[in-house]
Protein backbone atom coordinates (compact mmCIF):
# COMPACT_ATOMS: atom_id res chain seq x y z
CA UNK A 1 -48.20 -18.44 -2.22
CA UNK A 2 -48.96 -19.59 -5.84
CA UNK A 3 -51.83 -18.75 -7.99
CA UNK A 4 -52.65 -19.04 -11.95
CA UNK A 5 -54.13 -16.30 -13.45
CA UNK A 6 -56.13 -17.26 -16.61
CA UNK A 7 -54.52 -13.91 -18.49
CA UNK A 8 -51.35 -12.57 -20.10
CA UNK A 9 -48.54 -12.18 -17.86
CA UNK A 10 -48.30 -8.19 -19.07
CA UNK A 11 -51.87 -7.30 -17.41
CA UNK A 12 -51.89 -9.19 -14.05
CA UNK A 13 -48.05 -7.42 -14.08
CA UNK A 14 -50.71 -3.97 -14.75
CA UNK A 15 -52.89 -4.63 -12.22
CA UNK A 16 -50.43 -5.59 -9.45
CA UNK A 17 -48.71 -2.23 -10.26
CA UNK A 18 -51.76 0.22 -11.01
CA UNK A 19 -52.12 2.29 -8.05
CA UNK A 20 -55.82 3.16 -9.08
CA UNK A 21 -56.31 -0.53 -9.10
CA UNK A 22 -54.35 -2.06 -5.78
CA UNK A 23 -57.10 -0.54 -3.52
CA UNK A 24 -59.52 -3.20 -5.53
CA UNK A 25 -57.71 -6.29 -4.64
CA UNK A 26 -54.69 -5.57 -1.64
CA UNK A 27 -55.72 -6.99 1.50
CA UNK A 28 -59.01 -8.27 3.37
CA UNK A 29 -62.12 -7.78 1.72
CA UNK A 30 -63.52 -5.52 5.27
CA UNK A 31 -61.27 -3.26 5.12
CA UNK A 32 -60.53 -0.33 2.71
CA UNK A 33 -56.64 0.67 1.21
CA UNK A 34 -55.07 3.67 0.08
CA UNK A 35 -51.71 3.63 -1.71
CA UNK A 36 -50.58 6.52 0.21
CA UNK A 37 -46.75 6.72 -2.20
CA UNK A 38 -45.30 4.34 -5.04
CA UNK A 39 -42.89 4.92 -7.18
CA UNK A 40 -42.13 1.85 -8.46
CA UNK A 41 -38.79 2.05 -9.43
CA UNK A 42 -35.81 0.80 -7.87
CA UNK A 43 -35.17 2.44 -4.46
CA UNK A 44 -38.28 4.00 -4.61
CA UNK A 45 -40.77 3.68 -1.48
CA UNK A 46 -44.18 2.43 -1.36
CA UNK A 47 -46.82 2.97 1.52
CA UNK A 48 -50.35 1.31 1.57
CA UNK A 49 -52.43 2.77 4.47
CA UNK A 50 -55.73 0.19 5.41
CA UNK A 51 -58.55 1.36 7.71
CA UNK A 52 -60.85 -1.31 9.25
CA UNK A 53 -64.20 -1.12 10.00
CA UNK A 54 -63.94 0.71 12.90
CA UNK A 55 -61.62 3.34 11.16
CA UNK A 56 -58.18 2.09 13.10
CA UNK A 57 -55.11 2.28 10.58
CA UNK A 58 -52.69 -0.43 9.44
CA UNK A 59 -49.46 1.01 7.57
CA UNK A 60 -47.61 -1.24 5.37
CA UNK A 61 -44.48 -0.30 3.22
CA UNK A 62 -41.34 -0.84 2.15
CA UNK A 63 -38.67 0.26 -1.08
CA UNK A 64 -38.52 -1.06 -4.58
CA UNK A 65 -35.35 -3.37 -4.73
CA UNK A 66 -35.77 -4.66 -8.18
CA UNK A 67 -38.41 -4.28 -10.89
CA UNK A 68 -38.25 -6.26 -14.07
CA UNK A 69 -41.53 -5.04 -15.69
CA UNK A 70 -43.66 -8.53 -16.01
CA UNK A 71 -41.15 -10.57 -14.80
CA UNK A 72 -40.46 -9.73 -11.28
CA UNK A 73 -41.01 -7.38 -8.44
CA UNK A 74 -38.69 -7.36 -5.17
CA UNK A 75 -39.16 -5.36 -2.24
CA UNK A 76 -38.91 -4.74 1.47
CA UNK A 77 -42.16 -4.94 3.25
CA UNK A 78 -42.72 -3.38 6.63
CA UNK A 79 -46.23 -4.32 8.31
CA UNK A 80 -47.78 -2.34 10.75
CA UNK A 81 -46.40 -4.86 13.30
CA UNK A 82 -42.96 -3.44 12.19
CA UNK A 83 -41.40 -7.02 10.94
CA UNK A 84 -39.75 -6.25 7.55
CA UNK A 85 -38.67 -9.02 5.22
CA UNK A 86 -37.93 -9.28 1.65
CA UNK A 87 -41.08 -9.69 -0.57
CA UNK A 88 -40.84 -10.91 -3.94
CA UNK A 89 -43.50 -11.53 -6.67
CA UNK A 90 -42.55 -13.48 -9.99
CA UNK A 91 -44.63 -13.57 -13.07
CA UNK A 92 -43.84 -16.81 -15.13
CA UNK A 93 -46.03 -17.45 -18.24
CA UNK A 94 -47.75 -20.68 -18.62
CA UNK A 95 -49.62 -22.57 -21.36
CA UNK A 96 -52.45 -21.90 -18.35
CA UNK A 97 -51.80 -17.87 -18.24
CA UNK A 98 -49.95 -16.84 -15.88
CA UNK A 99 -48.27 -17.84 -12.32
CA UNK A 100 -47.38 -15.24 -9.75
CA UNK A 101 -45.50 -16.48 -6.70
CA UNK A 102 -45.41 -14.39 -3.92
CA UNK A 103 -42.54 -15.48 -1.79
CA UNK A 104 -42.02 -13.68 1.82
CA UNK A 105 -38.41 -13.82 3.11
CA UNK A 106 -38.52 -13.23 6.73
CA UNK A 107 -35.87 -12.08 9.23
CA UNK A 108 -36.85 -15.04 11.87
CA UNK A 109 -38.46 -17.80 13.11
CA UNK A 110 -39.95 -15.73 15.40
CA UNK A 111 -40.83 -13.18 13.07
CA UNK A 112 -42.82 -14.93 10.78
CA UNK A 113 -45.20 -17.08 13.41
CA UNK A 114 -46.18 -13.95 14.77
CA UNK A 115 -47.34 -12.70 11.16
CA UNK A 116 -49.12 -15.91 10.82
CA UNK A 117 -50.57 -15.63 14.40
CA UNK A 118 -52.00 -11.99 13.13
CA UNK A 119 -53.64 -13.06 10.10
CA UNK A 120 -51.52 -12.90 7.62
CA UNK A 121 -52.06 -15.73 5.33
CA UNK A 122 -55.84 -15.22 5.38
CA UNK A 123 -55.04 -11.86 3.73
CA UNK A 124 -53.02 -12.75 1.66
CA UNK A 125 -55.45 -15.77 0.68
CA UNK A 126 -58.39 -12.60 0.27
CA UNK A 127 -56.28 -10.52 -1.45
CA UNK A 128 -55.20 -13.65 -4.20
CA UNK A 129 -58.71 -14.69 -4.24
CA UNK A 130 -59.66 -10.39 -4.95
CA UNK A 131 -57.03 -10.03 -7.44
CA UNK A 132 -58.07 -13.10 -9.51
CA UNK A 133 -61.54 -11.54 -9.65
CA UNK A 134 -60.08 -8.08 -10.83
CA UNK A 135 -57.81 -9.74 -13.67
CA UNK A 136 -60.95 -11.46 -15.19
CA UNK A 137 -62.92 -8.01 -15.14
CA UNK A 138 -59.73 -6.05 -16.29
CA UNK A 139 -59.51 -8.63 -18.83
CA UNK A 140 -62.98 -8.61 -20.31
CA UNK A 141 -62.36 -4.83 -20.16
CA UNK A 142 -59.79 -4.83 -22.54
CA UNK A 143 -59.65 -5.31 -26.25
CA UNK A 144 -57.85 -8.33 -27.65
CA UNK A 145 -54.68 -7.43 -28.99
């Protein structure tokens, strides 16, 4: 998945690695997130824990592989389905701002149809659409440098 980001490569980096801001924008809009551990360094884990409306729990996480602060972020990622694959964002500046790629390397075929099957690319469409909504207000936020 591709998006622009009409801001500076260094703050959508901040906001995809802010653990008081993830909650705002990671996953579907009906359902709340708490980054549970992240130490975002590599080897170090990470653990998201979402509750749906009717309180039932989804754990994702996964360890830090390789962080290249606004350049690059590469991790596993273990849904609550228990697939892990290799996750990877890249932050490329563009005349436009700035493109992240999220790129999701799965183990098999298999693997990833059932991840599609259980929703996945709607949240990850949700959480794009919520974190392009947080940049902007992050961005007004802060003073021009």
């Amino acid at each position: 998945m591709i998006r622009i980001f009409n801001a500076p490569r260094e703050l959508v980096f901040k906001v995809c690695t802010d653990p008081k801001l993830i909650p705002q924008w990671w996953g579907n809009r009906n359902r709340t997130l708490t980054v549970d551990k992240m130490d975002l360094k590599p080897r170090g884990v990470w653990r998201y824990i979402q509750k749906d409306v009717s309180g039932k729990e989804y754990v994702f996480s996964g360890t830090y592989q390789k962080i290249v602060p606004s350049e690059r972020i590469v991790s596993t990622y273990k849904a609550f389905s228990g697939q892990e694959l290799i996750k990877t964002y890249a932050f490329e500046e563009t005349e436009d701002g700035t493109k992240l790629s999220d790129t999701r390397a799965f183990q098999t075929v298999e693997d990833l149809e059932g991840t599609l099957a259980a929703g996945m690319e709607l949240g990850m469409r949700e959480s794009m659409e919520r974190l392009a909504e947080l940049v902007d207000k992050v961005q007004m936020r802060e003073p021009e440098q």
